[in-house]
C-alpha atoms as a PDB file:
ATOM      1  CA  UNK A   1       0.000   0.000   0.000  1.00  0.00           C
ATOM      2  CA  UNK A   2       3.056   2.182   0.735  1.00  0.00           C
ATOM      3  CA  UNK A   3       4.549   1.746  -2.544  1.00  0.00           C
ATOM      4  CA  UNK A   4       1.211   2.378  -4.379  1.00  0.00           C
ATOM      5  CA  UNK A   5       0.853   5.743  -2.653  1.00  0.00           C
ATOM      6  CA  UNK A   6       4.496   6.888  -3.204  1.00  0.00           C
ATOM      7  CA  UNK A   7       3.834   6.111  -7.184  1.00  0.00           C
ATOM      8  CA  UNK A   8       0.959   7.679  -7.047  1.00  0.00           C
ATOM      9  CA  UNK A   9       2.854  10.317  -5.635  1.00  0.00           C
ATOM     10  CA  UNK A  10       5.247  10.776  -8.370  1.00  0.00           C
ATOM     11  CA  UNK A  11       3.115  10.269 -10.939  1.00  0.00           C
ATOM     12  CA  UNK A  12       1.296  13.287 -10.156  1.00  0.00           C
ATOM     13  CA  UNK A  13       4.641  15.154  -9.464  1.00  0.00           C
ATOM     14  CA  UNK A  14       5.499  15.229 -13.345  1.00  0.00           C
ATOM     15  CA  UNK A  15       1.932  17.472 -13.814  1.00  0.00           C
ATOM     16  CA  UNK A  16       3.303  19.956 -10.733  1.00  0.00           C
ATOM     17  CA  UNK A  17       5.162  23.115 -11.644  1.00  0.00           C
ATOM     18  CA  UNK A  18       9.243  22.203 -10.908  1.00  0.00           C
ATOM     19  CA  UNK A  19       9.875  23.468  -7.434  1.00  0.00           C
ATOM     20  CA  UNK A  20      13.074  23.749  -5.357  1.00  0.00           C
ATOM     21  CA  UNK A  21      15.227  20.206  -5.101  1.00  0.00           C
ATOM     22  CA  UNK A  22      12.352  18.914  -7.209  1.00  0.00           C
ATOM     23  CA  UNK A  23      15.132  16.189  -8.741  1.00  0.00           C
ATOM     24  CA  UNK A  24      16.518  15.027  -5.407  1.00  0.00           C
ATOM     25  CA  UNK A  25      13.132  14.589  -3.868  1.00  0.00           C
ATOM     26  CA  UNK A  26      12.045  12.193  -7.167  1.00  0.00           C
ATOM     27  CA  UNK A  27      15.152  10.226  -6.494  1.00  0.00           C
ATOM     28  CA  UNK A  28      14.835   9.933  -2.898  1.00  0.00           C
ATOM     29  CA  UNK A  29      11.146   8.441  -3.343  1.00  0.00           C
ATOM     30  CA  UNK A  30      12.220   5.896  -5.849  1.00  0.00           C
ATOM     31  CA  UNK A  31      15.313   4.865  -4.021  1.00  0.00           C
ATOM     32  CA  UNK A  32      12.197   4.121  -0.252  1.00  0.00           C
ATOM     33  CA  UNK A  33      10.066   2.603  -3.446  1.00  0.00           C
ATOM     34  CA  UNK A  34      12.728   0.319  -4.498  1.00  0.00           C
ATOM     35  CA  UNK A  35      14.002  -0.589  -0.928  1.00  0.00           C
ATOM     36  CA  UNK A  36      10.005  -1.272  -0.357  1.00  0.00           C
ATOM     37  CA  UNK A  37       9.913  -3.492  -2.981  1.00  0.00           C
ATOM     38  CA  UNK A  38      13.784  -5.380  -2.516  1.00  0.00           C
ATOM     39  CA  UNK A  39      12.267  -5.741   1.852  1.00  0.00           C
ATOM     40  CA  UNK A  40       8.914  -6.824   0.434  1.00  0.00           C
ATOM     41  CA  UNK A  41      11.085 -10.050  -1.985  1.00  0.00           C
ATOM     42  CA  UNK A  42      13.120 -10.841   1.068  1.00  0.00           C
ATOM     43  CA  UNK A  43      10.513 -11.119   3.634  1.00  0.00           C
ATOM     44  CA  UNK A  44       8.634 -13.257   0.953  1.00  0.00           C
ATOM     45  CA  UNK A  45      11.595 -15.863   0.122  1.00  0.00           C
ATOM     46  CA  UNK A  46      11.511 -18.188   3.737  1.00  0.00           C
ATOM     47  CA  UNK A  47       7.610 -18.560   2.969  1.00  0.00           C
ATOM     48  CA  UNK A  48       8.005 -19.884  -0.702  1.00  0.00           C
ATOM     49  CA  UNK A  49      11.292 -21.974   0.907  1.00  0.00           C
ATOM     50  CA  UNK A  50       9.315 -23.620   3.586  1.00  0.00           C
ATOM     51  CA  UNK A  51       6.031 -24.479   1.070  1.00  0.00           C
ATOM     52  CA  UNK A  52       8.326 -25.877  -1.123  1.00  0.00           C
ATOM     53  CA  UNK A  53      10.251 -28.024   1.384  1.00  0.00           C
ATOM     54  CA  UNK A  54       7.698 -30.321   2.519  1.00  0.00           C
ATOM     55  CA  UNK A  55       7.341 -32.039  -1.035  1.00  0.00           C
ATOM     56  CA  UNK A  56      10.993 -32.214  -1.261  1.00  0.00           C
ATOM     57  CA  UNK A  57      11.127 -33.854   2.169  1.00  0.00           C
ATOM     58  CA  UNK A  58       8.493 -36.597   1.306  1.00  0.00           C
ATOM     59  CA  UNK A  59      10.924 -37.155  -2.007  1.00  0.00           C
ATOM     60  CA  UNK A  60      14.167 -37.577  -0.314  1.00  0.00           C
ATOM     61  CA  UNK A  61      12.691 -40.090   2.145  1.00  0.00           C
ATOM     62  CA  UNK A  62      11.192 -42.052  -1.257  1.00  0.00           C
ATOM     63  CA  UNK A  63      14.457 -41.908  -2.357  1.00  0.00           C
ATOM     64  CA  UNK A  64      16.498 -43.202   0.823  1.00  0.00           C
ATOM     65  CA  UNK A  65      13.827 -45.859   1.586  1.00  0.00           C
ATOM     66  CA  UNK A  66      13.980 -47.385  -2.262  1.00  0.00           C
ATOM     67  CA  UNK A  67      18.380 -47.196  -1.598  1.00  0.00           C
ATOM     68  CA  UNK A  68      17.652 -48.712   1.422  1.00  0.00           C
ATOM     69  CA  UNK A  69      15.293 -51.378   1.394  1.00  0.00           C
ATOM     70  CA  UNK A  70      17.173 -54.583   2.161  1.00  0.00           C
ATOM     71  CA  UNK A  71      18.271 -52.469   5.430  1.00  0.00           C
ATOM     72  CA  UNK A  72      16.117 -51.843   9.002  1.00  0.00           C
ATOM     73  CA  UNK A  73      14.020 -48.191   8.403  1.00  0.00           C
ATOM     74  CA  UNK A  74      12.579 -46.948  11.277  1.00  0.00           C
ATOM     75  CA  UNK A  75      11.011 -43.819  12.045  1.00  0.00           C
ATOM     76  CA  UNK A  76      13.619 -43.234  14.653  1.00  0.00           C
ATOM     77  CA  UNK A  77      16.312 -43.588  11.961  1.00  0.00           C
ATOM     78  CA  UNK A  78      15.039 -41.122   9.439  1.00  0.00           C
ATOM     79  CA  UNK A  79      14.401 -38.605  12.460  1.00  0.00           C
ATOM     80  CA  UNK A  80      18.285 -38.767  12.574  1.00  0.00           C
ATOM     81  CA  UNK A  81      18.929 -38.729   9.025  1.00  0.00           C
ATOM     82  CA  UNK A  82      16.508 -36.163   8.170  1.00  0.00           C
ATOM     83  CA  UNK A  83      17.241 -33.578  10.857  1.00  0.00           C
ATOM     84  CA  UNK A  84      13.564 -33.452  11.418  1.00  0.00           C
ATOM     85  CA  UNK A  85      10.360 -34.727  13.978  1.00  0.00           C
ATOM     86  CA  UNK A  86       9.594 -38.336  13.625  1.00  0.00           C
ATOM     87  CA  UNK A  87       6.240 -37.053  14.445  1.00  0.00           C
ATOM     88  CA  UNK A  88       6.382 -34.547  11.744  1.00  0.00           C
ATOM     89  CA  UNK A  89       7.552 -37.109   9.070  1.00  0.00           C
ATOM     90  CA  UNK A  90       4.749 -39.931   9.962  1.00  0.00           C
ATOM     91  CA  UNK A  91       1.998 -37.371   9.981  1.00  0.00           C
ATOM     92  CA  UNK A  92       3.604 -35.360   6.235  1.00  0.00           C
ATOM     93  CA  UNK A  93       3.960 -38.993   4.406  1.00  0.00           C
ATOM     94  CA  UNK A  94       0.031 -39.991   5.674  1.00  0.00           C
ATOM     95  CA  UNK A  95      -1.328 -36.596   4.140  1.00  0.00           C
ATOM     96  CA  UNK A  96       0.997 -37.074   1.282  1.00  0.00           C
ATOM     97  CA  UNK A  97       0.602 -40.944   0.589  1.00  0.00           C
ATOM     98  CA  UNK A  98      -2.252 -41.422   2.030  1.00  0.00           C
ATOM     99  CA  UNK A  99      -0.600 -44.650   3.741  1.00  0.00           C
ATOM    100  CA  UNK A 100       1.167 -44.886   6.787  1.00  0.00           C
ATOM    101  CA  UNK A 101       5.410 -44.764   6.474  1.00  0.00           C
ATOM    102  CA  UNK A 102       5.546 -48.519   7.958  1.00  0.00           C
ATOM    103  CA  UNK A 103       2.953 -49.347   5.674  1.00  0.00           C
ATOM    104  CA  UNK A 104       4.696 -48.273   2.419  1.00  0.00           C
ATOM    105  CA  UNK A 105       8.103 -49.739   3.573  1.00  0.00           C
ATOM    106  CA  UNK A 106       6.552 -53.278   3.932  1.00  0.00           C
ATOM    107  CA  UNK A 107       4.829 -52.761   0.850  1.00  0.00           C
ATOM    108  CA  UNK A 108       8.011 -51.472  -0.837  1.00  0.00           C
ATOM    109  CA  UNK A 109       9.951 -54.402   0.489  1.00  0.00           C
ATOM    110  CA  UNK A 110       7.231 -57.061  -0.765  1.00  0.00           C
ATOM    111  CA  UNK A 111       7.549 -55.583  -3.967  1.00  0.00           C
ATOM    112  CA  UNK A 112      11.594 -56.763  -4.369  1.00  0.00           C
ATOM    113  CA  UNK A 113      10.455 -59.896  -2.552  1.00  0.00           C
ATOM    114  CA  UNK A 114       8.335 -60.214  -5.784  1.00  0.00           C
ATOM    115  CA  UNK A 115      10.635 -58.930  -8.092  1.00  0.00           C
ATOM    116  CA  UNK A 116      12.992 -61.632  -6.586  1.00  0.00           C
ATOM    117  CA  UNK A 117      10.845 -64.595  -6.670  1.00  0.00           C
ATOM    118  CA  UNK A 118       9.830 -64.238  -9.953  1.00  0.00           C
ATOM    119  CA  UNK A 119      14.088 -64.202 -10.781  1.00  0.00           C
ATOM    120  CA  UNK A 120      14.126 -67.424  -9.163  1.00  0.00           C
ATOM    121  CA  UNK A 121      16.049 -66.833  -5.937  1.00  0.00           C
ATOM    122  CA  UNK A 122      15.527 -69.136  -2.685  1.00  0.00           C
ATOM    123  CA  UNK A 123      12.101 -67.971  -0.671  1.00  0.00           C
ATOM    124  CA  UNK A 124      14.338 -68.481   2.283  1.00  0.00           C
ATOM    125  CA  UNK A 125      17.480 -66.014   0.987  1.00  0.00           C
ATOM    126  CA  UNK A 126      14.260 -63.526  -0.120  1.00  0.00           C
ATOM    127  CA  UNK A 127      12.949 -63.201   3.410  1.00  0.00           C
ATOM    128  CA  UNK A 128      17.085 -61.917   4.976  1.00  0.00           C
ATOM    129  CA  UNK A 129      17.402 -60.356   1.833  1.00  0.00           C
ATOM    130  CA  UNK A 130      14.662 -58.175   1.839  1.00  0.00           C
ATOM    131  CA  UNK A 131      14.759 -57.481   5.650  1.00  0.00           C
ATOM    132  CA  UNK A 132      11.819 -59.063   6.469  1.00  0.00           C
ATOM    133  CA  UNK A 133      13.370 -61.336   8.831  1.00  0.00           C
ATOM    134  CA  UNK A 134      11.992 -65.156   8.781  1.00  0.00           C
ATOM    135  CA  UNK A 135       9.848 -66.789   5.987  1.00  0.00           C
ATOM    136  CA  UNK A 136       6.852 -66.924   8.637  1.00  0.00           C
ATOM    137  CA  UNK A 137       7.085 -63.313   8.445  1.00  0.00           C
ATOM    138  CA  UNK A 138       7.083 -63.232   4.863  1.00  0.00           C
ATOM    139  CA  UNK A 139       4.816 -65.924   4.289  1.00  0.00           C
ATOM    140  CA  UNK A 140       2.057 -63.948   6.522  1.00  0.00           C
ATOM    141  CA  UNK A 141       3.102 -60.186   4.879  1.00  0.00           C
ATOM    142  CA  UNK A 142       3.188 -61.796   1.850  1.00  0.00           C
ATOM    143  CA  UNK A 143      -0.062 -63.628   1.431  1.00  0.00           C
ATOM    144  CA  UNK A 144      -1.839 -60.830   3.358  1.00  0.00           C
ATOM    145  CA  UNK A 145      -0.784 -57.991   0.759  1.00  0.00           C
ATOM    146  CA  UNK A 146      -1.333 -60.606  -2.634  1.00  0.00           C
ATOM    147  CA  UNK A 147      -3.440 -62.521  -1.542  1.00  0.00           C
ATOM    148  CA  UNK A 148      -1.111 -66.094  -1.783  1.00  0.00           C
ATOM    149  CA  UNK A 149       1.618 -67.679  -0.779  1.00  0.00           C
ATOM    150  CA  UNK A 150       5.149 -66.899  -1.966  1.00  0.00           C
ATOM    151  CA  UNK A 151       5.305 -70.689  -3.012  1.00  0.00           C
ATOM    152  CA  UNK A 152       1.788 -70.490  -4.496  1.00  0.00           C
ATOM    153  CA  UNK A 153       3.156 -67.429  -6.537  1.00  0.00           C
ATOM    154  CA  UNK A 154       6.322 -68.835  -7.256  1.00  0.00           C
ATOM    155  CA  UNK A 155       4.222 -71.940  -8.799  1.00  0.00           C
ATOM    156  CA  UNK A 156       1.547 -69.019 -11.002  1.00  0.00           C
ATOM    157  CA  UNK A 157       5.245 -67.315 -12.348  1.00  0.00           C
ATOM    158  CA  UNK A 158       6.886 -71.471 -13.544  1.00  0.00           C
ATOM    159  CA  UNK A 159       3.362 -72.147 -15.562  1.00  0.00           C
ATOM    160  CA  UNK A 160       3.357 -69.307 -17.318  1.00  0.00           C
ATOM    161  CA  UNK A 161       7.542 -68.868 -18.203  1.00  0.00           C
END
């Protein structure tokens, strides 16, 4: 509002009759317009930076969780690595997934145990491979996210190779 007056000002200082210092007073109003304007970008900036942070945030911890699979993730663990709330991280991944952080990192991890079944690779080596820890646990994540065994899939991928 500041800088709209003090344009407004000049504007109608060009239709005045030239008075004393006329010059120096023009220049001194554009230099407050133009530190107006130059306060005004840098007050602006941290908002834009901390909008844009959040998706970038959620990306990165795609990013390590895919280079990380085979290894233990815990929320505790990307507090640390992230520099930021554990809290903060669970509740920005649920609003931006729309599944919980645990959720997608067994589902993430099923996924290679997939990918490596239908390679041919041991059930057993798949399940400390992957992370998952025994082949009960896998054999329960497993047929609760596909619906079937990792044998019984193993035995749908030979009929149709």
């Amino acid at each position: 509002m500041l800088i709209k007056n003090i344009l407004k000002k000049l504007v109608n200082l060009k239709e005045e009759v030239h008075e004393f210092a006329n010059n120096l007073y023009i220049k001194n109003m554009l230099s407050i317009v133009l530190v107006l304007i130059l306060r005004s970008c840098i007050y602006a900036e941290p908002k834009q930076k901390i909008k844009k942070s959040k998706p970038f945030l959620i990306d990165d911890i795609f990013s390590y969780i895919n280079n990380h699979i085979t290894e233990e993730i815990s929320l505790d663990h990307l507090e640390k690595e992230f520099y930021v709330s554990k809290f903060h991280i669970s509740r920005e991944f649920k609003k931006t997934t729309g599944l919980t952080l645990h959720r997608y990192i067994v589902k993430t991890k099923l996924d290679l145990c997939k990918k490596l079944i239908e390679e041919g690779m041991p059930i057993i080596d798949i399940a400390h491979i992957c992370g998952i820890g025994s082949y009960n646990n896998l054999f329960r994540a497993f047929k609760k996210e596909f619906g079937v065994t990792p044998k019984e899939y193993y035995n749908e991928i030979k009929k149709y190779k």
